[in-house]
PDB file of N, CA and C in Angstrom:
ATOM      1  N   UNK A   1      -2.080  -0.123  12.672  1.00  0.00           N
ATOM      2  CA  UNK A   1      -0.729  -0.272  13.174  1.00  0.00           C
ATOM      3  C   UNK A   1       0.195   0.602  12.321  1.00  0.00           C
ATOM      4  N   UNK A   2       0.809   1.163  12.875  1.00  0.00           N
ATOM      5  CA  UNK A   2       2.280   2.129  12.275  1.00  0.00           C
ATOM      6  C   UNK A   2       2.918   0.937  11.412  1.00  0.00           C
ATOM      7  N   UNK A   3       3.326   1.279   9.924  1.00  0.00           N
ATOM      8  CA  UNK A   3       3.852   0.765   9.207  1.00  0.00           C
ATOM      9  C   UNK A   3       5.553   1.175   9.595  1.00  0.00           C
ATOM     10  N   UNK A   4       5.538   2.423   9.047  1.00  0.00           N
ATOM     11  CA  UNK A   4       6.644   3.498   8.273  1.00  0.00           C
ATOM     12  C   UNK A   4       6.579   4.134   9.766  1.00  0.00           C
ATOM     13  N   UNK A   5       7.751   4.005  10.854  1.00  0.00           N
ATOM     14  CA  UNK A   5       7.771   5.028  12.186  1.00  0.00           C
ATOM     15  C   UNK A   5       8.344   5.931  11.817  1.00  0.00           C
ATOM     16  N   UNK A   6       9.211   6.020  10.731  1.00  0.00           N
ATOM     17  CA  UNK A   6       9.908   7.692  10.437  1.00  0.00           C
ATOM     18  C   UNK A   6       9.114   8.378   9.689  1.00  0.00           C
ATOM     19  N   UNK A   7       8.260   8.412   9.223  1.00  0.00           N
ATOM     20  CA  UNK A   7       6.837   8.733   8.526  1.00  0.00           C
ATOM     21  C   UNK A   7       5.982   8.611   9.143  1.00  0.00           C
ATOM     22  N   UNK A   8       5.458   7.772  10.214  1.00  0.00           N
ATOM     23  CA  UNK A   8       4.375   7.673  10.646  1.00  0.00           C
ATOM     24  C   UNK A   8       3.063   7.358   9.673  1.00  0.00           C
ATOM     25  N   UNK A   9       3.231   6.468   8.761  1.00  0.00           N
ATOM     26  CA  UNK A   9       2.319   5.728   7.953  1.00  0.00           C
ATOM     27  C   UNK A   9       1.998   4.199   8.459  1.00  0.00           C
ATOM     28  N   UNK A  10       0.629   4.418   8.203  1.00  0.00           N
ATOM     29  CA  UNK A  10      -0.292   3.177   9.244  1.00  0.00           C
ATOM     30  C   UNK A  10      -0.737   2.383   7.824  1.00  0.00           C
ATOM     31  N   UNK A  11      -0.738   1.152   8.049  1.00  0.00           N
ATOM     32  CA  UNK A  11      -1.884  -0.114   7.340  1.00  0.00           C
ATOM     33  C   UNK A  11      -2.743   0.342   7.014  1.00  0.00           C
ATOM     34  N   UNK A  12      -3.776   0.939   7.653  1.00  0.00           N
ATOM     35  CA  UNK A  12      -4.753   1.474   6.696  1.00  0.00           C
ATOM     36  C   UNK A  12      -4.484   2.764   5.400  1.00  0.00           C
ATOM     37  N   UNK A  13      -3.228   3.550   5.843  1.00  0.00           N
ATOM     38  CA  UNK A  13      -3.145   4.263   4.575  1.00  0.00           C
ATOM     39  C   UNK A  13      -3.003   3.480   3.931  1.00  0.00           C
ATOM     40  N   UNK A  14      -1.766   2.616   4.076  1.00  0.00           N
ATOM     41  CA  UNK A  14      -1.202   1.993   2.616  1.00  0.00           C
ATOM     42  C   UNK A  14      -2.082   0.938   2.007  1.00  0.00           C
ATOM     43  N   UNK A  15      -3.262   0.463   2.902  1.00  0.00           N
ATOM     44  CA  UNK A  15      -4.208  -0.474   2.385  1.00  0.00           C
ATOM     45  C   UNK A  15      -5.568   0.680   1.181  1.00  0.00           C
ATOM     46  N   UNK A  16      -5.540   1.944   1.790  1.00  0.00           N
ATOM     47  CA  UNK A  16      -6.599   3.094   1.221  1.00  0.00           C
ATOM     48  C   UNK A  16      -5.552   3.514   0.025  1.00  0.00           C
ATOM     49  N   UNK A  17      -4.216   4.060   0.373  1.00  0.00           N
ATOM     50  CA  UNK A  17      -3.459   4.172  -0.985  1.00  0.00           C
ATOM     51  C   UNK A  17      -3.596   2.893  -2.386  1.00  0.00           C
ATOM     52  N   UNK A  18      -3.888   1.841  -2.032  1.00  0.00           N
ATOM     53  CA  UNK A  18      -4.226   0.584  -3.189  1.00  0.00           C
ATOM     54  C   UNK A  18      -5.006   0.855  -3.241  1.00  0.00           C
ATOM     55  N   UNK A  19      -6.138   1.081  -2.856  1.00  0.00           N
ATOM     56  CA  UNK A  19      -7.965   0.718  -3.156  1.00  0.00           C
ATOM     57  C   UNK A  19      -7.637   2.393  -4.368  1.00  0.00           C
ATOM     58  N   UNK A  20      -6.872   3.515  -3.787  1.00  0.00           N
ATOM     59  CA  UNK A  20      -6.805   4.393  -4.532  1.00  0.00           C
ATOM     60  C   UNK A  20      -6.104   4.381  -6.301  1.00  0.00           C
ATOM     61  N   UNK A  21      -5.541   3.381  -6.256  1.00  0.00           N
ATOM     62  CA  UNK A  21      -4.569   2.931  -7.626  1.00  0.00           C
ATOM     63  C   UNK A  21      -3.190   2.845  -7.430  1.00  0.00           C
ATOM     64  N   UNK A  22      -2.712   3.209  -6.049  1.00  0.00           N
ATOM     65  CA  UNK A  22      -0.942   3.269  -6.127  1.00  0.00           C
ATOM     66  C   UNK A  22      -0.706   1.858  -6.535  1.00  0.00           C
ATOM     67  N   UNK A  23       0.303   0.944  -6.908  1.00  0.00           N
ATOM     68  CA  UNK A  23       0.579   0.067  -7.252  1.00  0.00           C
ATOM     69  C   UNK A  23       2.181  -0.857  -7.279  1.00  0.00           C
ATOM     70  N   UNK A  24       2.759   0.044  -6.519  1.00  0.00           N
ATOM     71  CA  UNK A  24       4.330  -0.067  -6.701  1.00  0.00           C
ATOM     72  C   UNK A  24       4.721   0.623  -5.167  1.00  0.00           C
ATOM     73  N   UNK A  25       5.838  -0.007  -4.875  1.00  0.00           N
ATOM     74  CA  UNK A  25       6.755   0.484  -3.713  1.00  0.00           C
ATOM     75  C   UNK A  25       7.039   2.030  -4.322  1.00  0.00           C
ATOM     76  N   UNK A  26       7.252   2.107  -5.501  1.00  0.00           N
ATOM     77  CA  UNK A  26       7.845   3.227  -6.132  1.00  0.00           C
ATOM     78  C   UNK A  26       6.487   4.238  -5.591  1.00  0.00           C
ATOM     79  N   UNK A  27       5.189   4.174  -6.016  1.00  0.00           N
ATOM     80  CA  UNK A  27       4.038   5.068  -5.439  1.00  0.00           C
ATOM     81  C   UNK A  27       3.651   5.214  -3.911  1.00  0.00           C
ATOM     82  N   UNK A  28       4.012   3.965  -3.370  1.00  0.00           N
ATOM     83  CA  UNK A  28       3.879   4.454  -1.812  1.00  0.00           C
ATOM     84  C   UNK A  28       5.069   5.120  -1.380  1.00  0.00           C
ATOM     85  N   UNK A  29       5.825   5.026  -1.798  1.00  0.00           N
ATOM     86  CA  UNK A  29       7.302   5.800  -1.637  1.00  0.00           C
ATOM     87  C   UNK A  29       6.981   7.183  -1.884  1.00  0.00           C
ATOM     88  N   UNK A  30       6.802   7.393  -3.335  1.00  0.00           N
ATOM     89  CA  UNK A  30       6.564   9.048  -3.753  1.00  0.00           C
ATOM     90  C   UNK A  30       5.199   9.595  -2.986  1.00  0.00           C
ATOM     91  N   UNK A  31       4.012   8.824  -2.650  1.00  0.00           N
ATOM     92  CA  UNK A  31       2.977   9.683  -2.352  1.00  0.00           C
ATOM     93  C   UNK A  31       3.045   9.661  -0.717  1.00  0.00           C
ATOM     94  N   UNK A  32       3.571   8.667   0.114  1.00  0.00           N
ATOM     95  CA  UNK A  32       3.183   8.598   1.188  1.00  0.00           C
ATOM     96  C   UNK A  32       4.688   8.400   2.270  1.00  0.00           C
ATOM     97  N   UNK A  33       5.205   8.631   1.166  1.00  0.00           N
ATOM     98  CA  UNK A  33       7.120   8.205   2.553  1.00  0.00           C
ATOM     99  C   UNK A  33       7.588   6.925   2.666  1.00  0.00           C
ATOM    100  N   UNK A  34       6.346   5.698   2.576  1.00  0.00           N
ATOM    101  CA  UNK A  34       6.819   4.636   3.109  1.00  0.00           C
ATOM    102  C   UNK A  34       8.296   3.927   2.359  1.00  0.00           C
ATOM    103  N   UNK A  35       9.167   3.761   3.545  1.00  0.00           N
ATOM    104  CA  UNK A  35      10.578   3.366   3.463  1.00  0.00           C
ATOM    105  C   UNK A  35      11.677   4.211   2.551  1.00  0.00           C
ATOM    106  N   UNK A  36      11.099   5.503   2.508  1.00  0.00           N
ATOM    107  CA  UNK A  36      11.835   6.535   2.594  1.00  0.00           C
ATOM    108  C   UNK A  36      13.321   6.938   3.105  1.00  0.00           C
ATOM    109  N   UNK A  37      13.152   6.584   4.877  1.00  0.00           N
ATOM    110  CA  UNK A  37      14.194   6.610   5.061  1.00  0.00           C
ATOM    111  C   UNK A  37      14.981   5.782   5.541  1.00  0.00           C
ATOM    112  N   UNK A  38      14.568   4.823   6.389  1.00  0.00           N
ATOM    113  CA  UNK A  38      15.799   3.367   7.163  1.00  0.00           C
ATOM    114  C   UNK A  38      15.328   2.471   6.335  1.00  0.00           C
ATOM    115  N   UNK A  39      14.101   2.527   5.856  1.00  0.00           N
ATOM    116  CA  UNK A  39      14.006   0.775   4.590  1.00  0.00           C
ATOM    117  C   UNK A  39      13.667   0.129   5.401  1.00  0.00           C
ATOM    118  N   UNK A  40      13.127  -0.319   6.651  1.00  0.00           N
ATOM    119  CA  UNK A  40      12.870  -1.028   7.418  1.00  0.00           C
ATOM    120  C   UNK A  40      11.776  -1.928   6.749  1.00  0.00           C
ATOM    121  N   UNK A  41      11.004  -0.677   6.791  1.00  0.00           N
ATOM    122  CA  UNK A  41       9.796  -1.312   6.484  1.00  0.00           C
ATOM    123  C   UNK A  41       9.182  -1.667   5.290  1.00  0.00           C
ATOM    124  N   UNK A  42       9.995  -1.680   4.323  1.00  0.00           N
ATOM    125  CA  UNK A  42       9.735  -2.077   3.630  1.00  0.00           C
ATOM    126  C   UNK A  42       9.127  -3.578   2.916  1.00  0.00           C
ATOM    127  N   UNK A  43       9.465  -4.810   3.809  1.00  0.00           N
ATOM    128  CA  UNK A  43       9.097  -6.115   3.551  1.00  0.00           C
ATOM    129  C   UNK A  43       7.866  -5.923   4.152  1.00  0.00           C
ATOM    130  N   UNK A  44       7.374  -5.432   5.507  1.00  0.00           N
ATOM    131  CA  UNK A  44       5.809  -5.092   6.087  1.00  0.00           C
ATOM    132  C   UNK A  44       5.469  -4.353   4.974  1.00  0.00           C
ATOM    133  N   UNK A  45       5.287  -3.211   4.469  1.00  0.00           N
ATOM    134  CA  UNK A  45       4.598  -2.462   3.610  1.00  0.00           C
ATOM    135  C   UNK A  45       4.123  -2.966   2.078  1.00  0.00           C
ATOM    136  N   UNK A  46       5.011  -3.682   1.523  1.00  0.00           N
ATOM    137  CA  UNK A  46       5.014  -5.191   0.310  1.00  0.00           C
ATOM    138  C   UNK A  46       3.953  -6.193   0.747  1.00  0.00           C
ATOM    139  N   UNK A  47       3.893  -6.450   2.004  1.00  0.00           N
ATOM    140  CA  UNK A  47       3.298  -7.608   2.362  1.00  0.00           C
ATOM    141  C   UNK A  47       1.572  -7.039   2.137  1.00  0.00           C
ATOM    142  N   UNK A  48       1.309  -5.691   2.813  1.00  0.00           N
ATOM    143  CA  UNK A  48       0.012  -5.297   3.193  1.00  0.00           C
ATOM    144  C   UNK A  48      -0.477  -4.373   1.937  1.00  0.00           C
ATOM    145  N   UNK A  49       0.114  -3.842   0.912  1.00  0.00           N
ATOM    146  CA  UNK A  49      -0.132  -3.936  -0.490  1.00  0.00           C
ATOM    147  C   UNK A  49      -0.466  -4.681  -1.102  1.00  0.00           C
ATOM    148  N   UNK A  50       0.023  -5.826  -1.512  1.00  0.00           N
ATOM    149  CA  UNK A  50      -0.121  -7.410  -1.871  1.00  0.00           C
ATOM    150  C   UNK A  50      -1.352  -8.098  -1.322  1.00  0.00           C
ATOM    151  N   UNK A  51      -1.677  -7.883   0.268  1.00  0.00           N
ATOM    152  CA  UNK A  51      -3.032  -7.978   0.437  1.00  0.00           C
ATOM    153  C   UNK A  51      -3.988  -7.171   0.455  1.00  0.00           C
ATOM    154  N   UNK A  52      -3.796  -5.803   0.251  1.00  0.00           N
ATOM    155  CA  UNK A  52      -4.948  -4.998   0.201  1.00  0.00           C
ATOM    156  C   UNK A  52      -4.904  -5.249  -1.671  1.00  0.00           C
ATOM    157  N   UNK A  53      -3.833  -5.759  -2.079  1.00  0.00           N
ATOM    158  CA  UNK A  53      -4.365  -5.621  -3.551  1.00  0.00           C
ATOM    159  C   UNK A  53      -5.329  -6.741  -4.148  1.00  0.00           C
ATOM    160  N   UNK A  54      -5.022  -7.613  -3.400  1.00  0.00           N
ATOM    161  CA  UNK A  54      -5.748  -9.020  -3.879  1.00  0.00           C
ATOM    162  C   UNK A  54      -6.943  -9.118  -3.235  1.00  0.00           C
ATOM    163  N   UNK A  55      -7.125  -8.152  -2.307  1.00  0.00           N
ATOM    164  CA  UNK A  55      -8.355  -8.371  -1.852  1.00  0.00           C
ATOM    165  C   UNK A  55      -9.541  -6.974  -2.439  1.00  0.00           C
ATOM    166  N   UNK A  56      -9.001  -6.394  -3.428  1.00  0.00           N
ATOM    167  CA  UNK A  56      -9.560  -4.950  -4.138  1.00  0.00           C
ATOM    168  C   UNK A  56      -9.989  -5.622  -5.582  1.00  0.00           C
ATOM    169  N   UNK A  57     -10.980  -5.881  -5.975  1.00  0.00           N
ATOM    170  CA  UNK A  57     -11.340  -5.876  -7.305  1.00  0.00           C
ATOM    171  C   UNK A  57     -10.757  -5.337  -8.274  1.00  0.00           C
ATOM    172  N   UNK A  58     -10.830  -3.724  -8.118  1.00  0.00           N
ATOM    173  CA  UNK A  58      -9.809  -3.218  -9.124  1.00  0.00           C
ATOM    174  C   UNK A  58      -8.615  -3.158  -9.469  1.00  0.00           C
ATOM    175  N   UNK A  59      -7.917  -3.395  -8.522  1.00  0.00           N
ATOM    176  CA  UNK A  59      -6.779  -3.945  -8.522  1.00  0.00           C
ATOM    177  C   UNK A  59      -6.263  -6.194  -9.594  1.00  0.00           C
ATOM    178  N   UNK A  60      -7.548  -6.568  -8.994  1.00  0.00           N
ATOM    179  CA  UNK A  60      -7.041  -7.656 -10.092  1.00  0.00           C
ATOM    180  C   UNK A  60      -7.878  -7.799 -11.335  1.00  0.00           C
ATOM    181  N   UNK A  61      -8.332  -6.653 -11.894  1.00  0.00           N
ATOM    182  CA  UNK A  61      -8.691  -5.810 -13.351  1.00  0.00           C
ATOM    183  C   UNK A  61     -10.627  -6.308 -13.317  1.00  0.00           C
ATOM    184  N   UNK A  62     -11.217  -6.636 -11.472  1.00  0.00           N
ATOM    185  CA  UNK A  62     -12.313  -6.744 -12.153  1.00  0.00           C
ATOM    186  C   UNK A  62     -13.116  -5.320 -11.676  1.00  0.00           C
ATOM    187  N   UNK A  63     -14.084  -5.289 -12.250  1.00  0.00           N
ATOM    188  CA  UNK A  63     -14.876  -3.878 -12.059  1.00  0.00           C
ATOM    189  C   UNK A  63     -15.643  -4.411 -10.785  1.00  0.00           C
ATOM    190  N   UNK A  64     -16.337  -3.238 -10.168  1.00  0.00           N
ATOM    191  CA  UNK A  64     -17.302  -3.457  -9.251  1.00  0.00           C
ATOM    192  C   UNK A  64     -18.152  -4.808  -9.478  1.00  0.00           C
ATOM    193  N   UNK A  65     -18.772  -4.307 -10.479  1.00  0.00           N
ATOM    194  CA  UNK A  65     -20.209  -4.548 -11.094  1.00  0.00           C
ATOM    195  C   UNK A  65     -20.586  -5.452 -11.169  1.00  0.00           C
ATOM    196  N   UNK A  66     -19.189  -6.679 -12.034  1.00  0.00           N
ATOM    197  CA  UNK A  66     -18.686  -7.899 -12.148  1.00  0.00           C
ATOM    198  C   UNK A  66     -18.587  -9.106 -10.712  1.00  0.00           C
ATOM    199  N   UNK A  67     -17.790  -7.814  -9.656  1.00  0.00           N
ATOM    200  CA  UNK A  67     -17.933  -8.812  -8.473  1.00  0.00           C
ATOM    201  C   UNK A  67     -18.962  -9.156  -7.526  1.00  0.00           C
TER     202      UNK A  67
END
């Protein structure tokens, strides 16, 4: 699903941008546009970070190997 329509950034980037290390509105902002320009989307794009982060191992500091 289209996150960001003035960008045209979808859920799966911003879910592949976490698995990648972005970590902040501030990094999906600088690498990918999201809420760049109307801010809309910004409470959707928070939300699907937050779950692509909690659902990424590396993201809650465990290694692969571990999980």
């Amino acid at each position: 699903m289209i996150v960001c329509v003035c960008n045209n950034v979808s859920d799966r980037e911003i879910t592949r941008a976490v698995q990648m290390g972005m970590q902040s509105m501030a990094d999906l902002r600088r690498n990918l546009g999201v809420g760049d320009c109307c801010g809309k989307c910004g409470s959707c794009a928070k939300r699907i970070m937050r779950d692509a982060a909690a659902a990424c191992p590396q993201q809650r500091g465990m290694s692969l190997a571990a999980a």
